[in-house]
C-alpha atoms as a PDB file:
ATOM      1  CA  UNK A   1      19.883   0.092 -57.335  1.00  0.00           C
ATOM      2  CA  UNK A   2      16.213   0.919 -58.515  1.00  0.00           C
ATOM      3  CA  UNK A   3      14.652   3.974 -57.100  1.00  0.00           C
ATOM      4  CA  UNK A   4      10.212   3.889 -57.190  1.00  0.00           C
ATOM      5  CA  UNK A   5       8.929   7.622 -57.041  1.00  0.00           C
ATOM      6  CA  UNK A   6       5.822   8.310 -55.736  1.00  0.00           C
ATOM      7  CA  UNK A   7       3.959  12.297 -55.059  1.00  0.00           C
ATOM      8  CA  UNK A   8       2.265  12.143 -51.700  1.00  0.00           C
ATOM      9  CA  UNK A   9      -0.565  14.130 -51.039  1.00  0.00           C
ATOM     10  CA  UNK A  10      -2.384  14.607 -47.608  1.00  0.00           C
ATOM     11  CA  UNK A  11      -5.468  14.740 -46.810  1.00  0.00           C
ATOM     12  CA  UNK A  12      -4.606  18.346 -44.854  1.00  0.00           C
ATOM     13  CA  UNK A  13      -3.171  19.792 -48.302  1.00  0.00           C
ATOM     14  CA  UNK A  14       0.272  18.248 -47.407  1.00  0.00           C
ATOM     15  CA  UNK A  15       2.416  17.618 -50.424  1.00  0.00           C
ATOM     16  CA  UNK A  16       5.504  15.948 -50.906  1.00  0.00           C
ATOM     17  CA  UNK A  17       6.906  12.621 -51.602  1.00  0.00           C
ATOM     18  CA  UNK A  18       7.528   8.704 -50.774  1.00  0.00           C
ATOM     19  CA  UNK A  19      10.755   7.573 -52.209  1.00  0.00           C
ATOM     20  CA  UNK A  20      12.130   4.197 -51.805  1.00  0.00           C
ATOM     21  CA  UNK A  21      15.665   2.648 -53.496  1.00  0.00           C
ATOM     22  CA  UNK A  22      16.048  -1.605 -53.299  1.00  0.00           C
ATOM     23  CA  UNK A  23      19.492  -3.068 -53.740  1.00  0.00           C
ATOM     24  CA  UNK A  24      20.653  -6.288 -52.720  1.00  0.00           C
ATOM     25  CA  UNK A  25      21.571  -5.352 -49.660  1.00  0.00           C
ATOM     26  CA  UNK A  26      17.846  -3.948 -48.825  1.00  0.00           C
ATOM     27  CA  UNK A  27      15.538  -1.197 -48.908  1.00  0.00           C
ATOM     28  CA  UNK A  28      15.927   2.308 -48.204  1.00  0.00           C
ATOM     29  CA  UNK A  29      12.811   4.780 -47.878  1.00  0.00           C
ATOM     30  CA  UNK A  30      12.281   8.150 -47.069  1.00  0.00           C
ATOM     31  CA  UNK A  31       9.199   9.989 -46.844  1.00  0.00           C
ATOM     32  CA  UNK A  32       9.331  13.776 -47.208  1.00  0.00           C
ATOM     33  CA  UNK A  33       6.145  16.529 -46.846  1.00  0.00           C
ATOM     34  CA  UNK A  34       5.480  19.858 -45.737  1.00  0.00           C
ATOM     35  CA  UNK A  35       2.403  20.077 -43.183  1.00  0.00           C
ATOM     36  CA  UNK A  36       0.252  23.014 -43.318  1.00  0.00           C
ATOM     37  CA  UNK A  37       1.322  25.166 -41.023  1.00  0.00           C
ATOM     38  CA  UNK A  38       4.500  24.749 -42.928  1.00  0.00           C
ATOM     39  CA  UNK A  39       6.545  21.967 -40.301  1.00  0.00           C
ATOM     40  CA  UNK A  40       8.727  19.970 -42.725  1.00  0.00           C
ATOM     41  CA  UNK A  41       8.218  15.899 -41.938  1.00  0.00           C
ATOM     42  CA  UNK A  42      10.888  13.592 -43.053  1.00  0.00           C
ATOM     43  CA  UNK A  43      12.004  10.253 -41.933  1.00  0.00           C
ATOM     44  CA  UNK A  44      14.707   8.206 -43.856  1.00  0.00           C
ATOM     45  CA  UNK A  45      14.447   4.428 -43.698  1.00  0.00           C
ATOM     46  CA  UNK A  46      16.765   1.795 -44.102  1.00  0.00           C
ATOM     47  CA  UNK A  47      15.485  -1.953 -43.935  1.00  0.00           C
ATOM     48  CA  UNK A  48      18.531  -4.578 -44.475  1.00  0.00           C
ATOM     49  CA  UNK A  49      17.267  -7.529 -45.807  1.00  0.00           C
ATOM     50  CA  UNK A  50      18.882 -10.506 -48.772  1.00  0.00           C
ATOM     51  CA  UNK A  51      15.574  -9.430 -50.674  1.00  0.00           C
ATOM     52  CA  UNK A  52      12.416 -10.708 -48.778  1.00  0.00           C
ATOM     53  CA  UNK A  53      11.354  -8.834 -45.803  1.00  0.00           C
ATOM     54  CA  UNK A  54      10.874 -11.555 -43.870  1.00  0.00           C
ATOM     55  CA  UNK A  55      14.691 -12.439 -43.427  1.00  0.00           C
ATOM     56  CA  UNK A  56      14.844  -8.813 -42.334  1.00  0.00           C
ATOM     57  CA  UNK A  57      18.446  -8.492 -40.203  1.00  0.00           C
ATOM     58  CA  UNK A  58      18.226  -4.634 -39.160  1.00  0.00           C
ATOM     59  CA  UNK A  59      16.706  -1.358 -39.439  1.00  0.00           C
ATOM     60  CA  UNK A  60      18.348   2.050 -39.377  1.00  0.00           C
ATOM     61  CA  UNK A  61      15.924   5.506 -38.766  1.00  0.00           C
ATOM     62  CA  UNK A  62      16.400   8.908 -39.414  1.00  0.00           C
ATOM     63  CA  UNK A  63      14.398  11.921 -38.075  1.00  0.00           C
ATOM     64  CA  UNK A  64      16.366  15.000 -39.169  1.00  0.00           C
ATOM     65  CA  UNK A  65      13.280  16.835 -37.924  1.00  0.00           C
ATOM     66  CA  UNK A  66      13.866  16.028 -34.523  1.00  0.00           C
ATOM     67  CA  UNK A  67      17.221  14.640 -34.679  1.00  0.00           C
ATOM     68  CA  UNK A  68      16.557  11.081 -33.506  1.00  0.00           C
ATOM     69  CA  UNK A  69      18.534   8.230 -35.373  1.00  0.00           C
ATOM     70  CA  UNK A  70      17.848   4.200 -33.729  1.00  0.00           C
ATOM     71  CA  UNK A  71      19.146   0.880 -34.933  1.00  0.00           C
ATOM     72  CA  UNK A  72      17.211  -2.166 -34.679  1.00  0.00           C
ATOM     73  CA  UNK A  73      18.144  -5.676 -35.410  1.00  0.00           C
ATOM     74  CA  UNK A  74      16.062  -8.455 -35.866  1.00  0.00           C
ATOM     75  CA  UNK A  75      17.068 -10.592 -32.736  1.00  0.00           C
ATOM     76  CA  UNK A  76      16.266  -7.991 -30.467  1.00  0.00           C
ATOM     77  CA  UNK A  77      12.511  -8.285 -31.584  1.00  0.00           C
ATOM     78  CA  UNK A  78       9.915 -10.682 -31.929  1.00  0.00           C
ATOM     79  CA  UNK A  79      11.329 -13.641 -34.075  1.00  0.00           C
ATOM     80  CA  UNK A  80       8.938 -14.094 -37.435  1.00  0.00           C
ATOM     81  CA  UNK A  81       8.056 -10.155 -37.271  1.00  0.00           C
ATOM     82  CA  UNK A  82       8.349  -7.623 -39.808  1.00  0.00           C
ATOM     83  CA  UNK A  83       8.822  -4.396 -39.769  1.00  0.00           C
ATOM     84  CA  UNK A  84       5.531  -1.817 -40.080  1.00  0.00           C
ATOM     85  CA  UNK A  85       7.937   0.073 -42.706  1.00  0.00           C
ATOM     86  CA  UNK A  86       7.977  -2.909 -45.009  1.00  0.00           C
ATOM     87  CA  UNK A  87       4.419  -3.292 -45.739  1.00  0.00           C
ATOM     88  CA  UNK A  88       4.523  -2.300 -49.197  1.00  0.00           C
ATOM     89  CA  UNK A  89       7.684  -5.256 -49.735  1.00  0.00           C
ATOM     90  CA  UNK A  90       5.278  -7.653 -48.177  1.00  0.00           C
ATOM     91  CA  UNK A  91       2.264  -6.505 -50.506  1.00  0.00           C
ATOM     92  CA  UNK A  92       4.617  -6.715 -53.683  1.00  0.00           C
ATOM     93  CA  UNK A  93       5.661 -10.545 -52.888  1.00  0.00           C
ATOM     94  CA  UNK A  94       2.228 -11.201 -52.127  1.00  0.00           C
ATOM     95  CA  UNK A  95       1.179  -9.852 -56.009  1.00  0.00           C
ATOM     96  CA  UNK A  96       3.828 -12.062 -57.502  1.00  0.00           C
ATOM     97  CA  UNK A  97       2.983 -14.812 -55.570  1.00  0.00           C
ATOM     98  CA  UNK A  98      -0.345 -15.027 -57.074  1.00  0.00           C
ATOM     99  CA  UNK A  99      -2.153 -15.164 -54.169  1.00  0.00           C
ATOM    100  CA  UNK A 100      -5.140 -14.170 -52.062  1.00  0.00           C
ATOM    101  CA  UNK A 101      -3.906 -13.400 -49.046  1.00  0.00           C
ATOM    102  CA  UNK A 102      -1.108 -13.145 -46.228  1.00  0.00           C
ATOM    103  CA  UNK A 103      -0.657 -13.305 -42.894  1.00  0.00           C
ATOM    104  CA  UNK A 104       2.490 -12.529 -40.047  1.00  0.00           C
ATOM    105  CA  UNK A 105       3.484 -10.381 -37.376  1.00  0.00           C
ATOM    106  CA  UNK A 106       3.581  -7.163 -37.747  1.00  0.00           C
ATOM    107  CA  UNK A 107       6.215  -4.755 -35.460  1.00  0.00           C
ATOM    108  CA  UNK A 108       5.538  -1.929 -34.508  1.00  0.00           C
ATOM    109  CA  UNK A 109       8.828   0.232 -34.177  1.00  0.00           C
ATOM    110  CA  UNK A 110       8.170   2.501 -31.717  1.00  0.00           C
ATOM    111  CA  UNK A 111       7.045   0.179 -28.779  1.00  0.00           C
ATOM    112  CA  UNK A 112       9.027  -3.028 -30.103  1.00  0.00           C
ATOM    113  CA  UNK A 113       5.834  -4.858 -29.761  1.00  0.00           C
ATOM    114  CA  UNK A 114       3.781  -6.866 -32.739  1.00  0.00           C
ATOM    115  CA  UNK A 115      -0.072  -7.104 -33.781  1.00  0.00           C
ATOM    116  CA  UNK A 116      -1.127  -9.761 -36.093  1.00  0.00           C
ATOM    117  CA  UNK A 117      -1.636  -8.196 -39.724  1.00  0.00           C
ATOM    118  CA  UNK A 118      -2.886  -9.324 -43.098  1.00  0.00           C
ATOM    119  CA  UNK A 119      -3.343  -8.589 -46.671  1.00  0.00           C
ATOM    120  CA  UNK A 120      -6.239  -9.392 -48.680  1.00  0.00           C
ATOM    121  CA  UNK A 121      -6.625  -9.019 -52.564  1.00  0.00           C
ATOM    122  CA  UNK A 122      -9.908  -7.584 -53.512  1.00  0.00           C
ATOM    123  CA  UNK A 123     -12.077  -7.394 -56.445  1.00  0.00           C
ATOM    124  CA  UNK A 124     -10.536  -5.301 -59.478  1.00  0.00           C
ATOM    125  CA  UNK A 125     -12.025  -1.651 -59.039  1.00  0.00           C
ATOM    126  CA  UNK A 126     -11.559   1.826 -60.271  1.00  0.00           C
ATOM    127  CA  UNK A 127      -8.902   4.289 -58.130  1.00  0.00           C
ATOM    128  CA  UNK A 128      -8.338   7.912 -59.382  1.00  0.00           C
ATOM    129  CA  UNK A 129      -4.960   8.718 -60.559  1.00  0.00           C
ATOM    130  CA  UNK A 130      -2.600  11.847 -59.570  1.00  0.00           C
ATOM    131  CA  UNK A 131      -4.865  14.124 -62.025  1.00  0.00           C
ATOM    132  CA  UNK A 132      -7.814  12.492 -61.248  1.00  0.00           C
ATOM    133  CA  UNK A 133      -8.157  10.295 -64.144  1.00  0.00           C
ATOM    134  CA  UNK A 134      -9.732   7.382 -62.832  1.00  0.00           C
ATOM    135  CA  UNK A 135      -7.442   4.018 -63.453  1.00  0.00           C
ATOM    136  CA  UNK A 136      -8.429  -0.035 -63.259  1.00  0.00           C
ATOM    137  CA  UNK A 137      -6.786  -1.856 -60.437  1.00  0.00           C
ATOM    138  CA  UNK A 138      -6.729  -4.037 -57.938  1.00  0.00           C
ATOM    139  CA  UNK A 139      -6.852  -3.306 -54.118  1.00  0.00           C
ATOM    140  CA  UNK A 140      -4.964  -5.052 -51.616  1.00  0.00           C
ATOM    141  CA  UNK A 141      -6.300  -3.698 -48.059  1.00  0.00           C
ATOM    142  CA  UNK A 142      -4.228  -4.175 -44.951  1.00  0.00           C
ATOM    143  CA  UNK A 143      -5.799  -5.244 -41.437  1.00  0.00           C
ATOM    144  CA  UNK A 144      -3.623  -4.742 -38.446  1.00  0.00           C
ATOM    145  CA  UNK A 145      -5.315  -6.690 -35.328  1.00  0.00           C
ATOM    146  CA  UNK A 146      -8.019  -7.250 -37.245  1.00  0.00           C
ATOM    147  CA  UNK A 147      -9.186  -3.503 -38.549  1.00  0.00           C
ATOM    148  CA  UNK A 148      -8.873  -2.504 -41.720  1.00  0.00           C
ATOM    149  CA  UNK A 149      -6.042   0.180 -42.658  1.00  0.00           C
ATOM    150  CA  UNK A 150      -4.506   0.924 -45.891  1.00  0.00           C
ATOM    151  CA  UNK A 151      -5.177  -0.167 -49.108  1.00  0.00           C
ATOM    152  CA  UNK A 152      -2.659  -0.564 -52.044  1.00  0.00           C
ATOM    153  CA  UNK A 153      -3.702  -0.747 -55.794  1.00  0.00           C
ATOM    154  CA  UNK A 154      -1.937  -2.670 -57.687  1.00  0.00           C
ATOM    155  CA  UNK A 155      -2.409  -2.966 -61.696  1.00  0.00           C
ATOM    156  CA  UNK A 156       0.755  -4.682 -64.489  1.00  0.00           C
ATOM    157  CA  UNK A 157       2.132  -6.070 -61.361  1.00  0.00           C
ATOM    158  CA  UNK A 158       2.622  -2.624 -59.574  1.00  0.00           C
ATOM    159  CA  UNK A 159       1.379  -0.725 -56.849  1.00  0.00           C
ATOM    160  CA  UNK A 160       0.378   2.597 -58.233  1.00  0.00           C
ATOM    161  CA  UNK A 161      -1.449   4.191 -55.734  1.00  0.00           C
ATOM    162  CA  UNK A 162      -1.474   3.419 -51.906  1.00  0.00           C
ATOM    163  CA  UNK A 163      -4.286   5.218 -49.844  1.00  0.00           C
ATOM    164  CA  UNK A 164      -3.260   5.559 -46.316  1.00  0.00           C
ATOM    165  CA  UNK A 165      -6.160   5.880 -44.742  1.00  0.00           C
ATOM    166  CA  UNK A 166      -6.791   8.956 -46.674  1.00  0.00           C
ATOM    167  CA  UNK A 167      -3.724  10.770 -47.093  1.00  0.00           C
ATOM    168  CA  UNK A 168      -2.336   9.159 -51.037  1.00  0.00           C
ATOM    169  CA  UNK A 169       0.517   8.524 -52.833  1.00  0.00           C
ATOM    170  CA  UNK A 170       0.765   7.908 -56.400  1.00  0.00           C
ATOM    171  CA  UNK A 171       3.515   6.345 -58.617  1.00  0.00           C
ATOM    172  CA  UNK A 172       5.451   8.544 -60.880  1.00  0.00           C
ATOM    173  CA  UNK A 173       8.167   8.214 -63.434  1.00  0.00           C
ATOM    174  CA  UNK A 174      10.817  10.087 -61.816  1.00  0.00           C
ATOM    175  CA  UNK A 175      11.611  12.549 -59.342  1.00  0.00           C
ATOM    176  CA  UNK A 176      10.476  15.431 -61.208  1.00  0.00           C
ATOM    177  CA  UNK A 177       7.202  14.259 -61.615  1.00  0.00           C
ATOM    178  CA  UNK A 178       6.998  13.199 -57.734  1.00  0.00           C
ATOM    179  CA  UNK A 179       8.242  16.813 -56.825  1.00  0.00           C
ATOM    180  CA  UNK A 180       5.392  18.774 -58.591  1.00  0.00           C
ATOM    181  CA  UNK A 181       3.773  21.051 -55.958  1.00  0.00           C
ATOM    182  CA  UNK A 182       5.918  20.098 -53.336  1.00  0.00           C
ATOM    183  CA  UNK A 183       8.359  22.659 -51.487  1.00  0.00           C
ATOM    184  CA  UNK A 184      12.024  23.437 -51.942  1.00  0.00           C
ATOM    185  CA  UNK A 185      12.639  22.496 -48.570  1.00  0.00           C
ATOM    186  CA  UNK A 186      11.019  18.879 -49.813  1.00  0.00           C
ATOM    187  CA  UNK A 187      12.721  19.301 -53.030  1.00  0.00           C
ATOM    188  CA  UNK A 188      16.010  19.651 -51.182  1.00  0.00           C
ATOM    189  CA  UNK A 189      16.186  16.511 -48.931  1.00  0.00           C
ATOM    190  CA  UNK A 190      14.538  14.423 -51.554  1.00  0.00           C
ATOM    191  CA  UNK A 191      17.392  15.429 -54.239  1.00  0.00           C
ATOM    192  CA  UNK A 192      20.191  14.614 -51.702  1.00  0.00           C
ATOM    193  CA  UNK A 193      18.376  11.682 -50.466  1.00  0.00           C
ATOM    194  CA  UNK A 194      18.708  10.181 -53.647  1.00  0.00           C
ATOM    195  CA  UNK A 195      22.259  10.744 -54.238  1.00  0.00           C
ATOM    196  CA  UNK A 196      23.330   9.842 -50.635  1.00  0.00           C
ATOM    197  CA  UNK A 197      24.140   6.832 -48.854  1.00  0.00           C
ATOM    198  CA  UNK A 198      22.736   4.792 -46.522  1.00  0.00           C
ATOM    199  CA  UNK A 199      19.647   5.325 -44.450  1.00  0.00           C
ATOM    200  CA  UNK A 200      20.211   9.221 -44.479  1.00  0.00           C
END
């Protein structure tokens, strides 16, 4: 299992952190942040899949905020769909594909419906950095029904920052580093995140 660390920052002042682990089995993710008016956010992800997201077979969520844990599977959805969670999986085969672009249905969890979505590689550009310090890369912007939403930067094969339509993350080394200025509450369900099983 390989665990990516990112520090999330909000364009409120949120702080906090994007964490995602891929095995064979699938991905897990979790996504962790204190609000400003201090209301913790965290939802733990779990996308099975033999390692494309495409031949996704279930999902698994976990709200501990309000409690709420749902299983999807696959053949209960759209067929050809993929799940709005696995964006980023879809952007990382499109970089090592080599190509300009990709299309497919995107689901939408929460409604069990799907919008057409795409990814298109742009021209190599500057992006600032976690510090500030600006970095060369190249951004991949996703369109859901045909509107332009996030944009991931990708440079040596890796997406390093992701601007979600203005709230960022930015790759890290490790958890430390993703942790810095974030709470203890975030600190706490990050660290047992990572050394727990499953989804939650």
């Amino acid at each position: 299992m390989t665990i990516e660390h990112e520090a999330f920052r909000g364009a409120d002042g949120s702080a906090g952190v994007l964490l995602r682990a891929d095995s064979a089995s699938g991905t897990r993710f979790l996504t962790c942040f204190v609000e400003p008016r201090d209301a913790l956010y965290r939802v733990a992800i779990r996308v099975v899949h033999p390692g494309r997201p495409s031949e996704w077979t279930s999902l698994e969520m976990a709200d501990h905020v309000g409690g709420t844990i749902a299983t999807l599977g696959a053949r209960e959805v759209a067929p050809g769909s993929i799940p709005s969670y696995a964006d980023i999986l879809v952007v990382e085969e499109l970089v090592a594909s080599g190509e300009d672009t990709v299309r497919w249905d995107r689901l939408d969890e929460s409604t069990l419906g799907t919008v057409p979505a795409a990814v298109e590689r742009g021209p190599e550009a500057e992006v600032d950095d976690l510090d500030g310090t600006p970095i060369t890369a190249t951004p991949y912007a996703l369109s859901i029904d045909g509107q332009p939403t996030y944009t991931f930067w990708v440079a040596d094969g890796r997406v390093v920052v992701s601007d979600w339509s203005g709230a960022m993350s930015y790759r890290v080394a490790d958890l430390e580093a993703a942790l810095v200025g974030s709470s203890k509450d975030v600190a706490t369900h990050a660290e047992a995140w990572v050394r727990g099983p499953g989804s939650r």
